[in-house]
C-alpha atoms as a PDB file:
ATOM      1  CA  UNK A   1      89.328  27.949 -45.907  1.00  0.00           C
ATOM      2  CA  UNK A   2      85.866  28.382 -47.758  1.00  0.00           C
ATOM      3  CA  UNK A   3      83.057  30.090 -46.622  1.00  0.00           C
ATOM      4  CA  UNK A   4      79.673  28.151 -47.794  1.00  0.00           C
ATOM      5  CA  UNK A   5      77.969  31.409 -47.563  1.00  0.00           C
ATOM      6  CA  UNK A   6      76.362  33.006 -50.303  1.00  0.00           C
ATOM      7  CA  UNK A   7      79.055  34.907 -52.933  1.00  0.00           C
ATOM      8  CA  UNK A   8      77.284  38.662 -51.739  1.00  0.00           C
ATOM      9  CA  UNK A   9      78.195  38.450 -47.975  1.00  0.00           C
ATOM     10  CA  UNK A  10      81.928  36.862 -49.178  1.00  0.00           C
ATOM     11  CA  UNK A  11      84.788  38.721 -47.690  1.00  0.00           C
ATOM     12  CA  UNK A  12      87.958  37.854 -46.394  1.00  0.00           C
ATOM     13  CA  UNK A  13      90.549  38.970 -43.971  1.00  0.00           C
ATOM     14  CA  UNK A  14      93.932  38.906 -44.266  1.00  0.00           C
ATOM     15  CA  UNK A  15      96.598  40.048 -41.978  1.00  0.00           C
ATOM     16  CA  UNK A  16      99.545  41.394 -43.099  1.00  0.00           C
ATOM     17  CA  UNK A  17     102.829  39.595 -43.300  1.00  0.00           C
ATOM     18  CA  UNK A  18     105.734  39.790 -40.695  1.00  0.00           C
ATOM     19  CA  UNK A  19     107.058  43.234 -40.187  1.00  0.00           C
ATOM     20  CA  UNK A  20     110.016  44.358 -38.924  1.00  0.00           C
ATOM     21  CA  UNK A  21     108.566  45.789 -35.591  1.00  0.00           C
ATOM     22  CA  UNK A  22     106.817  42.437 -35.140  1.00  0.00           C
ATOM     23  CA  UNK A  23     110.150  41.030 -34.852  1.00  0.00           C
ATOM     24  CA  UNK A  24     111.535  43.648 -32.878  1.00  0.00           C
ATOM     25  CA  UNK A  25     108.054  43.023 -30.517  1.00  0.00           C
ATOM     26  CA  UNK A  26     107.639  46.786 -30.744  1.00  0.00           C
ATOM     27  CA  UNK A  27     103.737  48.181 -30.331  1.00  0.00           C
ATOM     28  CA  UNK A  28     103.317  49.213 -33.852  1.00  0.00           C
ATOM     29  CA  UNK A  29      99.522  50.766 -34.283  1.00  0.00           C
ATOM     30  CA  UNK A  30      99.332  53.535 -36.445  1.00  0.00           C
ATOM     31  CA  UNK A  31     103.310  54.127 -36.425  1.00  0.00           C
ATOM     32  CA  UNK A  32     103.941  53.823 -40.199  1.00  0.00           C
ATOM     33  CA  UNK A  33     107.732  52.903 -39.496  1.00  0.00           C
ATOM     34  CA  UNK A  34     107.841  49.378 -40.211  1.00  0.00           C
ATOM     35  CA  UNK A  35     107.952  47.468 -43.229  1.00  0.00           C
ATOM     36  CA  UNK A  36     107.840  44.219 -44.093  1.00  0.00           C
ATOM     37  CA  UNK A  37     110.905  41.308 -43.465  1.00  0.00           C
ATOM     38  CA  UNK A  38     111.664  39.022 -46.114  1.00  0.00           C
ATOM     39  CA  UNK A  39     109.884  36.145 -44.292  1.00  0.00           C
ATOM     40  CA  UNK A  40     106.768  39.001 -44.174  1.00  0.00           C
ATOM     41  CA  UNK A  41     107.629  38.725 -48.206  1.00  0.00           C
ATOM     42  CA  UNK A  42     107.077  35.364 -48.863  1.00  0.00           C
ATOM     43  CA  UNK A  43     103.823  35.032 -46.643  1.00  0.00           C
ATOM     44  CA  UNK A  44     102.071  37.851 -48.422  1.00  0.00           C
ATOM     45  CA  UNK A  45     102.899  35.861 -51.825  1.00  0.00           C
ATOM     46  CA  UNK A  46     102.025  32.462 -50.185  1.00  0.00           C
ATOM     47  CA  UNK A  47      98.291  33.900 -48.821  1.00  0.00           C
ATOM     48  CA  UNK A  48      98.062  35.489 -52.691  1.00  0.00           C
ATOM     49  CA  UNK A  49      98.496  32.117 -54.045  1.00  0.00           C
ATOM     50  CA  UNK A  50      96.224  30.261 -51.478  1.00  0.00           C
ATOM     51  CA  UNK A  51      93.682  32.792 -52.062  1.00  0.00           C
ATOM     52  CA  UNK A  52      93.696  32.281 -56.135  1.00  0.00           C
ATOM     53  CA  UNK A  53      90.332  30.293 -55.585  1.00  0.00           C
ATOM     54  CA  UNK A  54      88.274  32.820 -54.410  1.00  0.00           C
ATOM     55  CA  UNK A  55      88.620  34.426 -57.371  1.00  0.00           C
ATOM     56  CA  UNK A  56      87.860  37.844 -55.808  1.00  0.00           C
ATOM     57  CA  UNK A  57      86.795  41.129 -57.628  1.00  0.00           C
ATOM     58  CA  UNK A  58      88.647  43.754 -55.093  1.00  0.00           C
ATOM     59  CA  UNK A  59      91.047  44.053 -52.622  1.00  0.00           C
ATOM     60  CA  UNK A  60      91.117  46.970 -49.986  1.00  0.00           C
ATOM     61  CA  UNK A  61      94.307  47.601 -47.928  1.00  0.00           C
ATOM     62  CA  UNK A  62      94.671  49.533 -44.584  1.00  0.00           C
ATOM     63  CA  UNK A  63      97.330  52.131 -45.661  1.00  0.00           C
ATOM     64  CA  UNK A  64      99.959  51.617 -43.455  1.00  0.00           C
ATOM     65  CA  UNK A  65     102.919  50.143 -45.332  1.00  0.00           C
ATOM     66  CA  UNK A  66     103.022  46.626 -43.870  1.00  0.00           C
ATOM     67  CA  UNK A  67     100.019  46.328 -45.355  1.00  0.00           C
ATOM     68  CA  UNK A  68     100.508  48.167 -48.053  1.00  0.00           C
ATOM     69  CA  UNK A  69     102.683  46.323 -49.465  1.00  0.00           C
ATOM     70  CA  UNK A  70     101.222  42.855 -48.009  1.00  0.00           C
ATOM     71  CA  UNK A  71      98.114  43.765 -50.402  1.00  0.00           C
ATOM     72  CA  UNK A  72     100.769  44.347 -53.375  1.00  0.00           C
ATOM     73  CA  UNK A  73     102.549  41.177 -53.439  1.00  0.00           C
ATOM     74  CA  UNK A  74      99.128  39.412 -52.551  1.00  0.00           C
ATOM     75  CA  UNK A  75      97.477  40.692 -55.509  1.00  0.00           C
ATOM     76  CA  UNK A  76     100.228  40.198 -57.764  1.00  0.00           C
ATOM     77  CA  UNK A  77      99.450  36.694 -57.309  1.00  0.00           C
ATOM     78  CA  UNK A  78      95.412  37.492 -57.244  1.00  0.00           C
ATOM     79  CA  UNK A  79      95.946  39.666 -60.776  1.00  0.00           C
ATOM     80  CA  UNK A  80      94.483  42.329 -59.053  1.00  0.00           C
ATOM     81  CA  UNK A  81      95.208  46.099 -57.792  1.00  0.00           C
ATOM     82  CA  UNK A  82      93.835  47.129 -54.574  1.00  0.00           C
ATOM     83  CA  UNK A  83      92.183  50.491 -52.745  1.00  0.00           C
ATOM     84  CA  UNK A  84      93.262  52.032 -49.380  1.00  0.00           C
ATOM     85  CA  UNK A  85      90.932  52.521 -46.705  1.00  0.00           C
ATOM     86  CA  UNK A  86      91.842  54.137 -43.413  1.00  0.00           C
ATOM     87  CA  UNK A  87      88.997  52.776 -41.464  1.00  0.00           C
ATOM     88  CA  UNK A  88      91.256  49.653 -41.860  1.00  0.00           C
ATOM     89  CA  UNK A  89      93.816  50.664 -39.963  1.00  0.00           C
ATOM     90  CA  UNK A  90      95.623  49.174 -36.785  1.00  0.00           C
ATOM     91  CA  UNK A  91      94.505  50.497 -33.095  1.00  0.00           C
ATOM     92  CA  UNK A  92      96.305  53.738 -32.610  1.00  0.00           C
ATOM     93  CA  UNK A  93      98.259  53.028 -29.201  1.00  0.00           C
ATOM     94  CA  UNK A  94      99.104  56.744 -28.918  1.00  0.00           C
ATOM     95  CA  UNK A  95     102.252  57.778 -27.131  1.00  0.00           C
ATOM     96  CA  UNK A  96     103.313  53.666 -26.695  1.00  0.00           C
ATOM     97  CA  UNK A  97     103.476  53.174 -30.214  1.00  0.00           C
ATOM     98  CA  UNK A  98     107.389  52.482 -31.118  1.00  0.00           C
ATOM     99  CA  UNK A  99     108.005  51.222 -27.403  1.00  0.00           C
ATOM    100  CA  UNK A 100     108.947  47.407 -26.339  1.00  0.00           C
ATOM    101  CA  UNK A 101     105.403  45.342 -26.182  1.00  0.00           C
ATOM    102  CA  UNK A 102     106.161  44.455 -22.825  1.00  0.00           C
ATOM    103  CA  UNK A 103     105.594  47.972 -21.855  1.00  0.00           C
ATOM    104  CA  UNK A 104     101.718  47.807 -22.568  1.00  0.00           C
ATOM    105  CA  UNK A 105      99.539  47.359 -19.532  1.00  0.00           C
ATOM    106  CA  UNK A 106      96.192  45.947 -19.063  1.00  0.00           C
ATOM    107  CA  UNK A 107      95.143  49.860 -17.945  1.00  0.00           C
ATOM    108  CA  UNK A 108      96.076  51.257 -21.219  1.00  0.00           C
ATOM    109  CA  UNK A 109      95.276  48.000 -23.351  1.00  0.00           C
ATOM    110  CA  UNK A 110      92.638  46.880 -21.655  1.00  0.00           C
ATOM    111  CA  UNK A 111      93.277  43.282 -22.046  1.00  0.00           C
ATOM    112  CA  UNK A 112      94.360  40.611 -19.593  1.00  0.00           C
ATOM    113  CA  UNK A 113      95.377  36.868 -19.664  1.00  0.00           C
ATOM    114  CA  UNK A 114      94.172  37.016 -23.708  1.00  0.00           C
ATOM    115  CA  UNK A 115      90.573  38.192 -22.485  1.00  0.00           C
ATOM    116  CA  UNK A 116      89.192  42.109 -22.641  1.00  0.00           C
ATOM    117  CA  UNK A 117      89.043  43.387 -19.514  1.00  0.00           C
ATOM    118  CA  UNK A 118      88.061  47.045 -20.186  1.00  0.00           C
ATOM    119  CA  UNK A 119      86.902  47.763 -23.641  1.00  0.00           C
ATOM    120  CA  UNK A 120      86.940  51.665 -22.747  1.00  0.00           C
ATOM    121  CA  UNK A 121      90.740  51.417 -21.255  1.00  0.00           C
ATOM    122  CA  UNK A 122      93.002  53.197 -23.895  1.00  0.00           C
ATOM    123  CA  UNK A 123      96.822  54.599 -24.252  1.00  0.00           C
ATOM    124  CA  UNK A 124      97.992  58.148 -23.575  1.00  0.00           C
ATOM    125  CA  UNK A 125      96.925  59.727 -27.161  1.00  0.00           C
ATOM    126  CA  UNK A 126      95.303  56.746 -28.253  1.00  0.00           C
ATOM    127  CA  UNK A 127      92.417  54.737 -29.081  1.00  0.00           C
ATOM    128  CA  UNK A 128      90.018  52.338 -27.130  1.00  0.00           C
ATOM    129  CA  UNK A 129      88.592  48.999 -27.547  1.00  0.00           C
ATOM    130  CA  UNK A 130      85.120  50.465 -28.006  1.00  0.00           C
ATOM    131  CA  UNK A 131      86.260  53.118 -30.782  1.00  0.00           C
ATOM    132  CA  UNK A 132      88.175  50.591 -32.645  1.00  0.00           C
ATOM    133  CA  UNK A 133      84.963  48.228 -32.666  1.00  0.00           C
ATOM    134  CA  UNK A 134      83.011  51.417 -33.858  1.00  0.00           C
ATOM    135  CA  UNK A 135      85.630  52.128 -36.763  1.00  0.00           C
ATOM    136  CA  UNK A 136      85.280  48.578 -37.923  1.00  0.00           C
ATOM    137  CA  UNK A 137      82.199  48.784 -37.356  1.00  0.00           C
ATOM    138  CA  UNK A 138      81.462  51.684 -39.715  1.00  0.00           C
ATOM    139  CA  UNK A 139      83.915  50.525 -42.342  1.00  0.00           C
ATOM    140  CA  UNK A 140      82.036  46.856 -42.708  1.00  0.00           C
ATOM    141  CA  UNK A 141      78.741  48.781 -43.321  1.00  0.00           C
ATOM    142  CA  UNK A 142      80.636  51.070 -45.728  1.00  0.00           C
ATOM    143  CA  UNK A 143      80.751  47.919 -47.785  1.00  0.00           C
ATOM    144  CA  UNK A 144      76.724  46.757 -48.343  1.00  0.00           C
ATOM    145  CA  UNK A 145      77.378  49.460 -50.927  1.00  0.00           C
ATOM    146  CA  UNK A 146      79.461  46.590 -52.695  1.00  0.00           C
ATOM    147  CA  UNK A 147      76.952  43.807 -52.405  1.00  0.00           C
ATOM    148  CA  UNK A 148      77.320  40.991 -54.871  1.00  0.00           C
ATOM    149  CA  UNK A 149      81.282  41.414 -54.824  1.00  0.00           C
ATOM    150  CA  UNK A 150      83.908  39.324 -53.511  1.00  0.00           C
ATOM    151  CA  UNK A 151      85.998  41.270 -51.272  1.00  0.00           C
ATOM    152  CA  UNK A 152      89.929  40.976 -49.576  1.00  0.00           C
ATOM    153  CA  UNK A 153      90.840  42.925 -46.568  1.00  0.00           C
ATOM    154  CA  UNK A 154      94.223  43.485 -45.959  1.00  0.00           C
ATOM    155  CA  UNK A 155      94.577  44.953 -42.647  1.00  0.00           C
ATOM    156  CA  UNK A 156      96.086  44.087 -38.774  1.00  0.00           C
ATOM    157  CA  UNK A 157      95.521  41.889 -35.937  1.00  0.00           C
ATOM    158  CA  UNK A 158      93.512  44.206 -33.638  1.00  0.00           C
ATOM    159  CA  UNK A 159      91.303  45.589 -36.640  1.00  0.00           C
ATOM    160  CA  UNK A 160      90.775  41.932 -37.230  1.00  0.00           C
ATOM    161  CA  UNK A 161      89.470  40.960 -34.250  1.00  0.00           C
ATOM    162  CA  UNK A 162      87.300  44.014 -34.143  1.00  0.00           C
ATOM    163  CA  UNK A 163      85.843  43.480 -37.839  1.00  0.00           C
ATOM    164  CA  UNK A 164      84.753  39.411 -36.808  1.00  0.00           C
ATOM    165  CA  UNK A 165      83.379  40.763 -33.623  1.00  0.00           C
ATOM    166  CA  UNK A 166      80.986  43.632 -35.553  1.00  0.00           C
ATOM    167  CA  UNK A 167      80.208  40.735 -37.684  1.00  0.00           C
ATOM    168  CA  UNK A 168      79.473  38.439 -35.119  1.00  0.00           C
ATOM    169  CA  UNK A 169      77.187  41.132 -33.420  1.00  0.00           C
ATOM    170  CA  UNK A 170      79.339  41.104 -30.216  1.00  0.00           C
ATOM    171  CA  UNK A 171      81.215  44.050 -28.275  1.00  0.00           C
ATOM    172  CA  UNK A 172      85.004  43.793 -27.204  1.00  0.00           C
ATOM    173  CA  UNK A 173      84.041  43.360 -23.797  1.00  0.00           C
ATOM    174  CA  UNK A 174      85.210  39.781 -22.571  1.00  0.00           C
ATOM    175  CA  UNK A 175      85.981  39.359 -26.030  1.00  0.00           C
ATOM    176  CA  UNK A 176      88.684  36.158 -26.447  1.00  0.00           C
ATOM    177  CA  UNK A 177      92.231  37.689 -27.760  1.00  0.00           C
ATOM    178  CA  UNK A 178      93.139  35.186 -29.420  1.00  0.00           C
ATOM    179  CA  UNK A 179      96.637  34.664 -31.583  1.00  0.00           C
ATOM    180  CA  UNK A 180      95.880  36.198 -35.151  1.00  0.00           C
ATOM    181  CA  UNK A 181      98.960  35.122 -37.085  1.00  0.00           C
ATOM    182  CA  UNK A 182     100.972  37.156 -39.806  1.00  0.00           C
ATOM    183  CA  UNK A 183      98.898  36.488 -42.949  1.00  0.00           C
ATOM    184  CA  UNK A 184      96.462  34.385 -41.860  1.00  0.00           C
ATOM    185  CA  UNK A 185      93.122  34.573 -43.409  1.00  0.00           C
ATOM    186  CA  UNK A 186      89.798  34.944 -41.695  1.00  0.00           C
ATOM    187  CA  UNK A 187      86.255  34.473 -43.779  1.00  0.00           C
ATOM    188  CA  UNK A 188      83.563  37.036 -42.099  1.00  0.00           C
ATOM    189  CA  UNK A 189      80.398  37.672 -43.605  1.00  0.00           C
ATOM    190  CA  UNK A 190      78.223  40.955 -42.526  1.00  0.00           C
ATOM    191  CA  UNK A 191      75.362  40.881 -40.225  1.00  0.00           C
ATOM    192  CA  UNK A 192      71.754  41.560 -41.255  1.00  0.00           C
ATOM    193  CA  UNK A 193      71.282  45.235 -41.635  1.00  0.00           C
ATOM    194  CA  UNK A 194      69.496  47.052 -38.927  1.00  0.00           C
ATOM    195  CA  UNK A 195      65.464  47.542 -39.115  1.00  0.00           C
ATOM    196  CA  UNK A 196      64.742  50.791 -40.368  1.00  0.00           C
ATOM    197  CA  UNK A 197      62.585  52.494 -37.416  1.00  0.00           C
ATOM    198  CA  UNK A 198      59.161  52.628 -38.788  1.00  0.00           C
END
């Protein structure tokens, strides 16, 4: 999957790989509990080698351990080490995190039939739609410091979904949920900067 933008706005996402709570179908968030399965294993090294063209110069990781290690075995196969960032981590689902999935409603997740409902609707202790997008938000922009490199992401479905958003210049609201698979990459590129008010 190439992006035929230009190498300074080149940055890829990649999920992490199957974790132990994502076969358990627990809400996992900001719970740093699970780790990754041995399937979760061999997709991070798989996405590492698919990824070898790219030829990147950085990896940052969310620093929850799914992802964590995801990142490691990825840039084993890349050659490279990798930063944390924490404005890469998952949604924080609050009080729900560790509890069956089927638990989460559209009130506290604000999605319904794979479509945002309620960007502002949020768990007991936890985080919305609309702060998410804002975190992502604020992390992308982080990045025009790094202009000119090529840059993987290592972080979770929901952060995913917020960073292409930001990038696409969208909110969450009505926003398509769709699937975002265990390692599966996503090419973004960041939008123009704001004018400066004159």
């Amino acid at each position: 999957m190439r992006d035929q933008h230009s190498a300074n706005n080149f940055i890829v996402l990649l999920r992490h790989g199957e974790s132990t709570w994502n076969q358990s179908h627990l809400i996992q968030g900001q719970n740093d509990e699970a780790t990754l399965t041995e399937k979760g294993r061999e997709q991070a090294r798989l996405a590492g080698v698919t990824l070898r063209e790219h030829h990147f110069d950085a990896i940052i990781s969310s620093d929850l351990a799914r992802t964590f290690e995801t990142a490691q075995i990825a840039g084993n196969e890349l050659g490279l080490t990798f930063d944390v960032a924490l404005g890469l981590r998952e949604r924080n689902y609050g009080v729900l995190e560790g509890r069956p999935a089927s638990e989460l409603t559209t009130a506290q997740s604000g999605i319904e039939g794979y479509r945002v409902v309620d960007e502002d609707a949020s768990p007991p202790e936890g985080e919305s739609l609309r702060q998410l997008h804002r975190r992502a938000g604020n992390f992308m922009e982080e990045l025009r410091d790094r202009d000119g490199q090529r840059l993987l992401l290592v972080t979770h479905g929901g952060t995913i979904r917020a960073i292409r958003a930001y990038c696409d210049g969208v909110s969450m609201m009505n926003l398509e949920w769709d699937r975002v698979r265990n390692c599966s990459i996503w090419n973004v590129r960041l939008p123009p900067p704001a004018p400066r008010p004159l």
